[in-house]
N, C-alpha and C. Protein backbone atom coordinates (compact mmCIF):
# COMPACT_ATOMS: atom_id res chain seq x y z
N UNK A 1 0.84 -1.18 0.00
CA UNK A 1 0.00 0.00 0.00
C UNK A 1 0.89 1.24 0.00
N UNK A 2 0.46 2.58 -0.85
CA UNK A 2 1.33 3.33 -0.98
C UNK A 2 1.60 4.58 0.17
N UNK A 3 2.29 5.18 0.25
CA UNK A 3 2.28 6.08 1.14
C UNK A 3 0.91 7.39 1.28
N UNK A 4 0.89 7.63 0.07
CA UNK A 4 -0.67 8.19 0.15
C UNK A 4 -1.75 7.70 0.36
N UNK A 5 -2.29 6.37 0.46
CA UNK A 5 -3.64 5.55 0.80
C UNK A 5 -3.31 5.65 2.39
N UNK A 6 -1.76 5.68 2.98
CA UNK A 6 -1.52 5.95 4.26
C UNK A 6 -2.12 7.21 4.75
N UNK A 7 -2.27 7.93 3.69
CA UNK A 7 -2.58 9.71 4.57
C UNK A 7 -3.81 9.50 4.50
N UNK A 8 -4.49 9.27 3.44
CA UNK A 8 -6.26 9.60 3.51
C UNK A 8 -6.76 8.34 4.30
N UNK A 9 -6.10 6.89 4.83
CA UNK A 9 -6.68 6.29 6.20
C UNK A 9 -6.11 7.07 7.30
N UNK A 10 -4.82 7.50 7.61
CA UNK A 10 -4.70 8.11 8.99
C UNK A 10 -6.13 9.47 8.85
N UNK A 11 -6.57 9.68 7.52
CA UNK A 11 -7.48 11.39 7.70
C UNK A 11 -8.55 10.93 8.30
N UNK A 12 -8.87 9.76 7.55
CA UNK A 12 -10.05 9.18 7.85
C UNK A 12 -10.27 7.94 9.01
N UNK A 13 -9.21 7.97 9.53
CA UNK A 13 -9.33 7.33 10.90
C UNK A 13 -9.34 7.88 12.10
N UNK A 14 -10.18 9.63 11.83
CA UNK A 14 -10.24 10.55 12.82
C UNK A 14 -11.54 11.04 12.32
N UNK A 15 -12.62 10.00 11.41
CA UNK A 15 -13.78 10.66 11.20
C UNK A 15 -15.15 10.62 12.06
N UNK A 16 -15.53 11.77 12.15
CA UNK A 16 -16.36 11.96 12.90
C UNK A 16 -18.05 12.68 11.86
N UNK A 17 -19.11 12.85 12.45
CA UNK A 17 -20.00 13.10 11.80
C UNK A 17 -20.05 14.43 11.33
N UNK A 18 -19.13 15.37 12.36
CA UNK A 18 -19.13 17.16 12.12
C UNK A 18 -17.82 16.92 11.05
N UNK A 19 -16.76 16.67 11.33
CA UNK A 19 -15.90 16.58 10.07
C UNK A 19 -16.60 15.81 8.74
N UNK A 20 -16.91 14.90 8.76
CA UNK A 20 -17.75 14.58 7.47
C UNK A 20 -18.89 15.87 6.77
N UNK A 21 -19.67 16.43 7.43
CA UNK A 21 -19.97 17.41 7.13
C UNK A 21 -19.03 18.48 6.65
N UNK A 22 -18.46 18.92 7.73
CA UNK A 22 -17.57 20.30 7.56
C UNK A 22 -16.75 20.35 6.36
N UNK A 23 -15.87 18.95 5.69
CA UNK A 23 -15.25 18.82 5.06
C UNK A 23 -15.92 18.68 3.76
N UNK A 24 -17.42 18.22 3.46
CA UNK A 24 -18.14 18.30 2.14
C UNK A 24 -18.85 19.80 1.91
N UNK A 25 -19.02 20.93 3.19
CA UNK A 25 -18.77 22.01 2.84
C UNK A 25 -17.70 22.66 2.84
N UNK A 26 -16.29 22.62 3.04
CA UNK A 26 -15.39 22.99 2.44
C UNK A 26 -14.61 22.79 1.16
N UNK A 27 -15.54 21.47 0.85
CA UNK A 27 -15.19 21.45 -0.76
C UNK A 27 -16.14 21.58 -1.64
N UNK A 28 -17.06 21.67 -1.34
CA UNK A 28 -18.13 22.34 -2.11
C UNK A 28 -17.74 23.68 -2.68
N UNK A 29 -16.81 24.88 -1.32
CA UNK A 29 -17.06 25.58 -1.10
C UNK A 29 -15.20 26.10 -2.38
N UNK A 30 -14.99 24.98 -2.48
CA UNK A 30 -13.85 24.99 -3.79
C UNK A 30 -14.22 24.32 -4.77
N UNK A 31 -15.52 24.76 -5.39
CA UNK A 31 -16.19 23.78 -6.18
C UNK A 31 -16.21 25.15 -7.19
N UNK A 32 -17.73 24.85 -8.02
CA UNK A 32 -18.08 25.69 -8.68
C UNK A 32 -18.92 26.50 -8.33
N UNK A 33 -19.38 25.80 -6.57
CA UNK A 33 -20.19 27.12 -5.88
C UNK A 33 -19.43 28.29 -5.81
N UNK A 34 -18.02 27.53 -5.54
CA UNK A 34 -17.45 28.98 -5.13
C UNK A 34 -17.03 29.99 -6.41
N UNK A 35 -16.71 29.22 -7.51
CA UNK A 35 -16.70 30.14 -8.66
C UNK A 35 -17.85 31.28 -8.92
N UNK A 36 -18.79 30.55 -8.87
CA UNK A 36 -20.51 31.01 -9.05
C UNK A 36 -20.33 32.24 -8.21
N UNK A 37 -20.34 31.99 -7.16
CA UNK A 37 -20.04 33.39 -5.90
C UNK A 37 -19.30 34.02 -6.34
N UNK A 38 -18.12 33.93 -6.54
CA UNK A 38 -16.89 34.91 -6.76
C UNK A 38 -17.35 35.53 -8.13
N UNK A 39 -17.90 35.14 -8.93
CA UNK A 39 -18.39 35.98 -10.38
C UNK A 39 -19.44 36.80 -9.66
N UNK A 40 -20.22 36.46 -9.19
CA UNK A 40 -21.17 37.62 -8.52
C UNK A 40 -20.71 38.54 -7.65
N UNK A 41 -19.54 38.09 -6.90
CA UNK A 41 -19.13 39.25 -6.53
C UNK A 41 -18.11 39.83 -7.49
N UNK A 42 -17.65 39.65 -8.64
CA UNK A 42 -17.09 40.61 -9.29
C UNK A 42 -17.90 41.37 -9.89
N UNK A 43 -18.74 40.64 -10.25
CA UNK A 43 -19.99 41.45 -11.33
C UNK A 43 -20.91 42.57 -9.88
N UNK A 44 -20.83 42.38 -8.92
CA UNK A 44 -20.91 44.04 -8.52
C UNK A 44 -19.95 44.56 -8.14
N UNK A 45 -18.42 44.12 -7.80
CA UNK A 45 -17.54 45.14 -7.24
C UNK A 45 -16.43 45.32 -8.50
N UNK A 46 -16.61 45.02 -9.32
CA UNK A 46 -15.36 44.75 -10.45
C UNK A 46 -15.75 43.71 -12.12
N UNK A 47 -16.56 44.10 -12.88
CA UNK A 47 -16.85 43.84 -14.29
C UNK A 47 -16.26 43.07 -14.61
N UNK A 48 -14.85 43.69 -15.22
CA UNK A 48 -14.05 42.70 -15.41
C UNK A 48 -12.99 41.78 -15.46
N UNK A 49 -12.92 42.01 -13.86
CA UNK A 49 -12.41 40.67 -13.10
C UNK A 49 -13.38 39.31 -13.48
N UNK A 50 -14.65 39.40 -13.57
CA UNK A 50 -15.93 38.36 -13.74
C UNK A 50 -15.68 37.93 -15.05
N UNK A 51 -15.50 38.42 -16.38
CA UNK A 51 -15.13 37.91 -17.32
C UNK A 51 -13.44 37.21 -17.58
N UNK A 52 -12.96 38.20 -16.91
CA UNK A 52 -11.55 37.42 -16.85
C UNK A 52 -11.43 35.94 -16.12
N UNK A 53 -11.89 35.87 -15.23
CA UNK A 53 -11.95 34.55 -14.40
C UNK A 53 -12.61 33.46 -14.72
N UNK A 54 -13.91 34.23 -15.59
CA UNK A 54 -14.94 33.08 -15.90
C UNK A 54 -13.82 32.47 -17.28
N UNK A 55 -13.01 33.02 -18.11
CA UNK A 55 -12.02 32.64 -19.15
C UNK A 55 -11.17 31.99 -18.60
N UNK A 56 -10.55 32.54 -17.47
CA UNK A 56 -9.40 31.36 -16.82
C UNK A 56 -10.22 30.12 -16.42
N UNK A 57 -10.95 29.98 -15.86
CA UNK A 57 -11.67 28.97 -15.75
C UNK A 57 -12.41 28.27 -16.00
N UNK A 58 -12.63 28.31 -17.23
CA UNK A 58 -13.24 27.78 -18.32
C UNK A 58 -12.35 26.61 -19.03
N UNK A 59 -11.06 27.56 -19.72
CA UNK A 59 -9.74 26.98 -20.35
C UNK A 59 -9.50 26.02 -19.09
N UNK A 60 -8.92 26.57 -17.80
CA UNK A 60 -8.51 25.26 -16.95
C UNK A 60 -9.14 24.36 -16.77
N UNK A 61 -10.37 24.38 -17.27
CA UNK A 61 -11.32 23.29 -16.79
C UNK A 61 -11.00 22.07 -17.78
N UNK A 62 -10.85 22.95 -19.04
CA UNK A 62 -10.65 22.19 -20.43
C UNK A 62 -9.05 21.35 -20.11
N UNK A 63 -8.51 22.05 -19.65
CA UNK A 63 -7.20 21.72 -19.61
C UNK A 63 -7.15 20.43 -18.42
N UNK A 64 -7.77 21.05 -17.20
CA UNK A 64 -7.97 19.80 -16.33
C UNK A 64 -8.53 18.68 -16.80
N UNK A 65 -9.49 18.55 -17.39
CA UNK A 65 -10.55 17.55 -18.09
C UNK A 65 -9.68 16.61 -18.90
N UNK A 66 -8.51 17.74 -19.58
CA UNK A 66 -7.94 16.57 -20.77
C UNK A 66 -6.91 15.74 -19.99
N UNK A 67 -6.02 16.24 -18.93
CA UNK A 67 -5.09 16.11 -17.60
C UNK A 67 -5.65 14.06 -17.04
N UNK A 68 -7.33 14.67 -16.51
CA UNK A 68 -7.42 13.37 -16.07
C UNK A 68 -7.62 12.22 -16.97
N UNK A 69 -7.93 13.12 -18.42
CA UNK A 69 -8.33 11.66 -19.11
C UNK A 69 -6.77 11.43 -19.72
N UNK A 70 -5.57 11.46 -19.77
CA UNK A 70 -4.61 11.35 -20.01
C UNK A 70 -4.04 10.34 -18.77
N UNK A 71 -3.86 10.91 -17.72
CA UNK A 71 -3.16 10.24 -16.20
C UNK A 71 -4.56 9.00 -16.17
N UNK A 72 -5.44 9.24 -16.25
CA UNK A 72 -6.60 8.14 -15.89
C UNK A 72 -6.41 7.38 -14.90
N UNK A 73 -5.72 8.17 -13.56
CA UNK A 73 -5.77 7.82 -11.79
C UNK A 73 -6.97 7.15 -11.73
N UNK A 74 -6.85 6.10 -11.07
CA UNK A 74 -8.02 6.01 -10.32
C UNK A 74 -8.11 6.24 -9.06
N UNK A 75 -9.69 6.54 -8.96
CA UNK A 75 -9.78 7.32 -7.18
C UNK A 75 -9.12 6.15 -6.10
N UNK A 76 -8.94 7.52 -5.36
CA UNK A 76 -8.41 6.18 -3.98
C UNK A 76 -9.08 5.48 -3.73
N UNK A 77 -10.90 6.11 -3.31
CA UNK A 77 -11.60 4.80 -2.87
C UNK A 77 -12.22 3.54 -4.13
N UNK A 78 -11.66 3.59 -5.10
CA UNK A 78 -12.16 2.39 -6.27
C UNK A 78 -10.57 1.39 -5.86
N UNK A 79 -9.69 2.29 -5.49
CA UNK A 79 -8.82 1.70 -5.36
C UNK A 79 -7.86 0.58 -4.42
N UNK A 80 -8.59 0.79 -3.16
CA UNK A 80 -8.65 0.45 -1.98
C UNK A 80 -9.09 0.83 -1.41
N UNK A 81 -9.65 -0.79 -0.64
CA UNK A 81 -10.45 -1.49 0.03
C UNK A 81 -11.14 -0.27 1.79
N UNK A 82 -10.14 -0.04 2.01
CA UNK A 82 -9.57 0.71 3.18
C UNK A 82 -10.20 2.22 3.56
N UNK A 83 -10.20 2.62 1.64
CA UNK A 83 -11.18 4.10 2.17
C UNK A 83 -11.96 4.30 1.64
N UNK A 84 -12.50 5.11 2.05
CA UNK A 84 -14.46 4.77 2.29
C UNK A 84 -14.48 6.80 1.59
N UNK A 85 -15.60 6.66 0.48
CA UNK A 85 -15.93 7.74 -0.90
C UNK A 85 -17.24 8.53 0.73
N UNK A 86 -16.59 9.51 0.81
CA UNK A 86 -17.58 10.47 1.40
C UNK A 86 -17.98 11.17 0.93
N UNK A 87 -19.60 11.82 0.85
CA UNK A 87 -20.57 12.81 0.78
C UNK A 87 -20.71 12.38 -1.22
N UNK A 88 -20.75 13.30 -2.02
CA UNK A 88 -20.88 13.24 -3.50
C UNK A 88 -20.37 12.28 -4.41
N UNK A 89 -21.19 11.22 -5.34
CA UNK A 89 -20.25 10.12 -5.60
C UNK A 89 -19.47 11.00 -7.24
N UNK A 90 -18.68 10.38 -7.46
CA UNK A 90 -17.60 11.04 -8.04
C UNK A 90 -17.05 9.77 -9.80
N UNK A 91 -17.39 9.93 -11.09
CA UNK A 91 -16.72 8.90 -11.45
C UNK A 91 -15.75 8.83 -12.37
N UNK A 92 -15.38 10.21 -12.12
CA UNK A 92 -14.12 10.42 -13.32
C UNK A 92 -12.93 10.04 -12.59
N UNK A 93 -11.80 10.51 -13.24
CA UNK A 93 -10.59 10.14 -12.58
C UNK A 93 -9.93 11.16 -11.80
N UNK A 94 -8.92 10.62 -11.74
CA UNK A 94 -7.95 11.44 -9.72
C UNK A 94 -7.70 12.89 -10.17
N UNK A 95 -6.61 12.38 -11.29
CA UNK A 95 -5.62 13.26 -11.05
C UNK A 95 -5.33 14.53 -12.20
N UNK A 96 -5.64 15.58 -11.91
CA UNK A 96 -5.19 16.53 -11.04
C UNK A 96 -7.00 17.26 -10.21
N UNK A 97 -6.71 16.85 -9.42
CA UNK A 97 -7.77 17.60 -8.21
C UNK A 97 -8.78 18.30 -9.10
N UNK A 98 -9.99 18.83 -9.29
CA UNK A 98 -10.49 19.85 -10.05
C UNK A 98 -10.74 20.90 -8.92
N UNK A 99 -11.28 20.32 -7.44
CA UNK A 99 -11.60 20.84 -7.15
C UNK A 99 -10.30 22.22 -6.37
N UNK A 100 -9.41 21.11 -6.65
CA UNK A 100 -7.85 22.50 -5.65
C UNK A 100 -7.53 23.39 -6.34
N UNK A 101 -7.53 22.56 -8.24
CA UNK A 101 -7.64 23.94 -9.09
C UNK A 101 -8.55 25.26 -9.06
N UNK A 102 -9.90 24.85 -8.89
CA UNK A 102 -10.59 25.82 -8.95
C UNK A 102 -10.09 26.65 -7.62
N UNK A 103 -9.71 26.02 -6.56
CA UNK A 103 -9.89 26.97 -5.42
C UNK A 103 -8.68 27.67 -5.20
N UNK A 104 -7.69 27.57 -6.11
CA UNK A 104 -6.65 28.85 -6.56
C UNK A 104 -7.55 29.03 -7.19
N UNK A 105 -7.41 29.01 -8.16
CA UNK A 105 -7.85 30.22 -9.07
C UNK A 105 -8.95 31.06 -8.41
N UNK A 106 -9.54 30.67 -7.41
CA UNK A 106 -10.67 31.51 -6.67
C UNK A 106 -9.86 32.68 -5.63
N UNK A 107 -8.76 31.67 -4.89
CA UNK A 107 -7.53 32.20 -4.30
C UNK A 107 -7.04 33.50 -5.10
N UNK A 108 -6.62 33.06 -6.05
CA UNK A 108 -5.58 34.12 -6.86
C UNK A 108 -6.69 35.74 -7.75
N UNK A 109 -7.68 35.00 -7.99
CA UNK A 109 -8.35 36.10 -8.37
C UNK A 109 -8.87 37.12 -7.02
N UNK A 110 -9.42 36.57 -6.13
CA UNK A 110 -9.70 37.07 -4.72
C UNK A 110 -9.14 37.56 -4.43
N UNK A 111 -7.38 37.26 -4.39
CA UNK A 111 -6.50 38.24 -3.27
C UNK A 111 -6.30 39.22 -4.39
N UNK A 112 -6.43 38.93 -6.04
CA UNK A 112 -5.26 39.91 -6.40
C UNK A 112 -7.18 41.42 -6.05
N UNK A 113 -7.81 41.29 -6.25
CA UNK A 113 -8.68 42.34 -6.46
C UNK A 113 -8.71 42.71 -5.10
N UNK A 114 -8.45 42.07 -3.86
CA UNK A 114 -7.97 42.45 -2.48
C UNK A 114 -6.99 43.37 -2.53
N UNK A 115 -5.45 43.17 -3.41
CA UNK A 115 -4.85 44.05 -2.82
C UNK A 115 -5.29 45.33 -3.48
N UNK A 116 -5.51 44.81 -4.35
CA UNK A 116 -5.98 46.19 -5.31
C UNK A 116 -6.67 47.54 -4.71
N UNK A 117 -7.68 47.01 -3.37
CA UNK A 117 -8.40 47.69 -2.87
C UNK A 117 -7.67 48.22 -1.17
N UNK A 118 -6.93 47.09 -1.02
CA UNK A 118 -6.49 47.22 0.76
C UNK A 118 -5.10 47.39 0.40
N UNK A 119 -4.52 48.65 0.87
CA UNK A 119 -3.12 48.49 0.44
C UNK A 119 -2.17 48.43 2.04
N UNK A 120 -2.81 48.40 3.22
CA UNK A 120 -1.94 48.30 4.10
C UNK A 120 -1.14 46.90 4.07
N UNK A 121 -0.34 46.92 4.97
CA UNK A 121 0.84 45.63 5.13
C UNK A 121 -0.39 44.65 5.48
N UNK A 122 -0.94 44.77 6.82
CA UNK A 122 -1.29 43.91 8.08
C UNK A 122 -3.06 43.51 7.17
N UNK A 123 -3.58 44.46 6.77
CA UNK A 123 -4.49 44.14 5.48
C UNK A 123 -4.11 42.86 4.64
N UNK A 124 -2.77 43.11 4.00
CA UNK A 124 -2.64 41.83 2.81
C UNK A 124 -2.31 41.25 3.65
N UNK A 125 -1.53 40.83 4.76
CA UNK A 125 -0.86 39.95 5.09
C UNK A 125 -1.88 39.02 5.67
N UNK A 126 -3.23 39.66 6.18
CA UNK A 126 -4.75 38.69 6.69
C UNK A 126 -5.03 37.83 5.28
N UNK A 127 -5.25 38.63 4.46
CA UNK A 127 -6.03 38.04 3.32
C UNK A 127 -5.01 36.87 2.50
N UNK A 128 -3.76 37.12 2.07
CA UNK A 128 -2.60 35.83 1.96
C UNK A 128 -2.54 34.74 2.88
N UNK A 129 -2.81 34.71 4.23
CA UNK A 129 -2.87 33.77 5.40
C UNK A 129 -4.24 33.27 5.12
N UNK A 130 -5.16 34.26 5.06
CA UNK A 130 -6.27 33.50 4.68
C UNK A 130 -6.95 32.43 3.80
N UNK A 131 -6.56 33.09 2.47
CA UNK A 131 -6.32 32.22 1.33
C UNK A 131 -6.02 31.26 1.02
N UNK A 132 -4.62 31.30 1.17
CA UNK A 132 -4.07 29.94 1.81
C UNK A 132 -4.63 29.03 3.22
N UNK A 133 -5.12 29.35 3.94
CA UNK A 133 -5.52 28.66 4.41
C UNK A 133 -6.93 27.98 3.66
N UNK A 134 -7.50 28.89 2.89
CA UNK A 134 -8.46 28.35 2.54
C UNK A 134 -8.42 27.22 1.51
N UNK A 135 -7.52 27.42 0.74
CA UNK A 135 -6.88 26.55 -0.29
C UNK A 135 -6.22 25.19 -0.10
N UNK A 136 -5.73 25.16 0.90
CA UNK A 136 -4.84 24.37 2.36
C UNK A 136 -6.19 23.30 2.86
N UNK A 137 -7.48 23.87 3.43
CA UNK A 137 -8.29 23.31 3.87
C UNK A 137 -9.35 22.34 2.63
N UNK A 138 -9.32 22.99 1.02
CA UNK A 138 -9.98 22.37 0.27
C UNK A 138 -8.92 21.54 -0.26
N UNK A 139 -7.81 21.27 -0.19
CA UNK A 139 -6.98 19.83 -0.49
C UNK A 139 -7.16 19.14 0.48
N UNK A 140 -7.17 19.17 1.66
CA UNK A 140 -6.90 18.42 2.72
C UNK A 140 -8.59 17.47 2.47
N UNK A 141 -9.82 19.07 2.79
CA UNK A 141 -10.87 18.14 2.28
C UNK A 141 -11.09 17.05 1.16
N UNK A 142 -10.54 17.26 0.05
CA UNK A 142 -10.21 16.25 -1.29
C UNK A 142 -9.78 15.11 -0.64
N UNK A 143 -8.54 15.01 0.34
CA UNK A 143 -8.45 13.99 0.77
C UNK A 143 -9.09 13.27 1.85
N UNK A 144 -9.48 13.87 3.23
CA UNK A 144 -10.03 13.17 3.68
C UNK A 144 -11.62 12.70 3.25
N UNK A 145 -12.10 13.27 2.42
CA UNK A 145 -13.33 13.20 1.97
C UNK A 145 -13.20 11.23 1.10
N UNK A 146 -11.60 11.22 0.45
CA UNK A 146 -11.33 9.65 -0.59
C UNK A 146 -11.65 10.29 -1.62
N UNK A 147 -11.54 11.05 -2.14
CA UNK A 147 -11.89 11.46 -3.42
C UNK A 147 -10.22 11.95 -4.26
N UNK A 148 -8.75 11.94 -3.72
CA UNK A 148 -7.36 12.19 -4.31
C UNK A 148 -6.95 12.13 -3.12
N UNK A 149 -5.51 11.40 -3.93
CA UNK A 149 -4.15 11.48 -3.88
C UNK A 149 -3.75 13.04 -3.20
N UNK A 150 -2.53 12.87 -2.66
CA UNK A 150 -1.60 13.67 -2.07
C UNK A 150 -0.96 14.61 -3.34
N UNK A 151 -0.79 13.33 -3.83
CA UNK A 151 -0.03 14.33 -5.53
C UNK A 151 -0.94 14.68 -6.33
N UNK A 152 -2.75 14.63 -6.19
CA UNK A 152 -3.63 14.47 -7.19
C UNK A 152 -3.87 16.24 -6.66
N UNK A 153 -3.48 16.68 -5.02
CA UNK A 153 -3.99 17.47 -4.57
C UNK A 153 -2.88 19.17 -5.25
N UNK A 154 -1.85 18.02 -4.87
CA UNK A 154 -0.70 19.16 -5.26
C UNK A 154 -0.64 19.12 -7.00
N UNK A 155 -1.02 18.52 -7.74
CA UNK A 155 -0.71 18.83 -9.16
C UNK A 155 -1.90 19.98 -9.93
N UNK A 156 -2.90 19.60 -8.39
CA UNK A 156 -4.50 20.90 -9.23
C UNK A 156 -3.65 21.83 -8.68
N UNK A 157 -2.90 21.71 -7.07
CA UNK A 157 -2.56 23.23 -6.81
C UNK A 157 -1.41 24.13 -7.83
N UNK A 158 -0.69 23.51 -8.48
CA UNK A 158 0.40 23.51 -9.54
C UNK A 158 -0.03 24.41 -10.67
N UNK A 159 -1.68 23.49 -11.47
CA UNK A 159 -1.87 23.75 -12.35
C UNK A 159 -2.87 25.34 -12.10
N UNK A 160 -2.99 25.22 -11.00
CA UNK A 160 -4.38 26.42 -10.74
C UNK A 160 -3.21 27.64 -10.69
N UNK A 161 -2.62 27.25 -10.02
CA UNK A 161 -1.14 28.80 -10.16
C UNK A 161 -0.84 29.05 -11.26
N UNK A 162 -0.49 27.98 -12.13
CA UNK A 162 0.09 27.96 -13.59
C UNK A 162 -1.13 28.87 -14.05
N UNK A 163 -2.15 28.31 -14.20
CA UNK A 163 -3.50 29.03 -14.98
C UNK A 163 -3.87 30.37 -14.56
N UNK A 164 -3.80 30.18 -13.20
CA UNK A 164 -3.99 31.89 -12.83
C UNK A 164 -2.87 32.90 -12.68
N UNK A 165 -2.34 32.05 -12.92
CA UNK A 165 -1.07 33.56 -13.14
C UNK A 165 -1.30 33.55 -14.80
N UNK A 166 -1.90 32.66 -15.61
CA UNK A 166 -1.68 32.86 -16.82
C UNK A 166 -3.25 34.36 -17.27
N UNK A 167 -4.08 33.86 -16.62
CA UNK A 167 -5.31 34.86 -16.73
C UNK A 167 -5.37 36.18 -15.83
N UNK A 168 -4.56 36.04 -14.77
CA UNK A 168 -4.39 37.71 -14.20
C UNK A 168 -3.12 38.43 -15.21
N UNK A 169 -2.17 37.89 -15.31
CA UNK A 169 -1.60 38.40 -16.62
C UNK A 169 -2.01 38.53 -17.80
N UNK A 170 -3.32 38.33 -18.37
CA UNK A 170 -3.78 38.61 -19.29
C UNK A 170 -4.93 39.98 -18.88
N UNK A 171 -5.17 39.86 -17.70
CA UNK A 171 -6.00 40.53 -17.24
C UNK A 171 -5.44 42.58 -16.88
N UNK A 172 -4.19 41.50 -16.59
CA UNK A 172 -3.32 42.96 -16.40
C UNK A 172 -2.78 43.44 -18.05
N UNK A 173 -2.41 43.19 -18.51
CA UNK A 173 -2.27 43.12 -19.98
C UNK A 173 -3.02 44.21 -20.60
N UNK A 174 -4.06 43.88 -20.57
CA UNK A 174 -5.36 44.44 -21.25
C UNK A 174 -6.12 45.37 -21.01
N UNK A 175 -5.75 45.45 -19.46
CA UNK A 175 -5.58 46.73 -18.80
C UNK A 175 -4.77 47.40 -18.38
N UNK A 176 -3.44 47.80 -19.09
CA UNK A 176 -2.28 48.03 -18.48
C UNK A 176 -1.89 49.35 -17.95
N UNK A 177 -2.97 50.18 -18.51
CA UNK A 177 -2.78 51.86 -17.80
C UNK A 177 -3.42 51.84 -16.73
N UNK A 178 -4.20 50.66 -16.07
CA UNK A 178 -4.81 50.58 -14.55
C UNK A 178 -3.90 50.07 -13.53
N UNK A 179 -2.73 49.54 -14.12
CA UNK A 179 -1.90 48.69 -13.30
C UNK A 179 -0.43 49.06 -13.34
N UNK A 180 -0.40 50.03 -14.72
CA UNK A 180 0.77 50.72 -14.15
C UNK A 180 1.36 51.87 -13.71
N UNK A 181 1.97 51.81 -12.29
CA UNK A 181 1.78 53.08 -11.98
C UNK A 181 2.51 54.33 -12.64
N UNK A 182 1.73 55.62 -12.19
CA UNK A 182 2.10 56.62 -13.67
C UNK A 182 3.20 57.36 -12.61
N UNK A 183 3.90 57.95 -13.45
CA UNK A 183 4.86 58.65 -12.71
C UNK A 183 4.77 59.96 -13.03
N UNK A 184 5.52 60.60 -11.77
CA UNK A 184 4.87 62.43 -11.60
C UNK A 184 5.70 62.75 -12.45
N UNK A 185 5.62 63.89 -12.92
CA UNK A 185 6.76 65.16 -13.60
C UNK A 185 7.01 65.51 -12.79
N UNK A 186 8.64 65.61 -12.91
CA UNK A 186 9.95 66.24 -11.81
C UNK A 186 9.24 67.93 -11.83
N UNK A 187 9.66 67.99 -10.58
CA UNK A 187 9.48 69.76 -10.53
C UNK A 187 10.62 70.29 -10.49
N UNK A 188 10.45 71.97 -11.00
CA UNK A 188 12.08 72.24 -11.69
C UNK A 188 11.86 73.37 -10.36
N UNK A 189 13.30 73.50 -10.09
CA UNK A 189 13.29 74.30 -9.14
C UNK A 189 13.76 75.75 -9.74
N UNK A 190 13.28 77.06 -9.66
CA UNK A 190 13.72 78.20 -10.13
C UNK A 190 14.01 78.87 -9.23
């Protein structure tokens, strides 16, 4: 048995009925609910951040989609005996996470329109801790839930960075007199 069927039985040999819950809303909550949300909140605080994201995540989806049918993982729990498929049944393949991807890219679009707005230190430095934690908590859910791998978790988180740094750079791009800052005219001294 491999070292990862080791992590998601030690996850799941601490399950309880509130973690079984808690953990199918924390990945829900890196699902496409949370996309769904985050477009509504761009579409009232920011236009087009909502189109930009709904494009990054569209393409990654495409890109993820072709990912698993290429690797064609199978889930941990088809795979052994040992762990047990919690909350949503699931029948595609492992690997790469969909759901860790999406929740960067929810991550990365979130903080960047955060800093945009909060420019103190102790401001970003909540919302980066946060994030990550939040991102942190929807892999962990992937796994204890039996639904990926350790590496199924880290290759969505890989590809969701890859993708969203590829669509906020397009985003910045396209708007580039919003993002770069203008510089004063020297004053001449007489």
């Amino acid at each position: 048995m491999g070292f990862e069927a080791r992590i998601i039985e030690f996850l799941q040999g601490g399950r309880t009925p509130f973690f079984d819950v808690a953990f199918q809303v924390i990945s829900l909550v890196g699902s496409y609910v949370g996309a769904v949300a985050l477009v509504i909140f761009f579409l009232i605080f920011k236009r087009r951040y909502a189109f930009f994201f709904l494009l990054t995540y569209g393409f990654t989806y495409l890109v993820q989609s072709a990912l698993k049918n290429h690797f064609m993982r199978e889930r941990p729990f088809n795979a052994y005996d040992t762990i047990v498929s919690i909350g949503d049944k699931v029948t595609s393949f492992s690997m790469p996470s969909g759901h860790t991807v999406c929740a960067v890219l929810i991550a990365m679009f979130l903080g960047f329109y955060l800093f945009s707005v909060m420019k103190g230190r102790g401001a970003r430095a909540l919302i980066t801790v946060s994030l990550v934690v939040y991102v942190l908590l929807v892999m962990l859910s992937r796994m204890y839930l039996g639904k990926h791998y350790l590496t199924d978790v880290l290759a969505g988180a890989g590809l969701g960075m890859m993708m969203g740094a590829l669509g906020l750079l397009l985003l910045i791009f396209t708007f580039k007199k919003d993002y770069v800052k203008k510089k004063e005219p020297k004053k001449e001294n007489k």
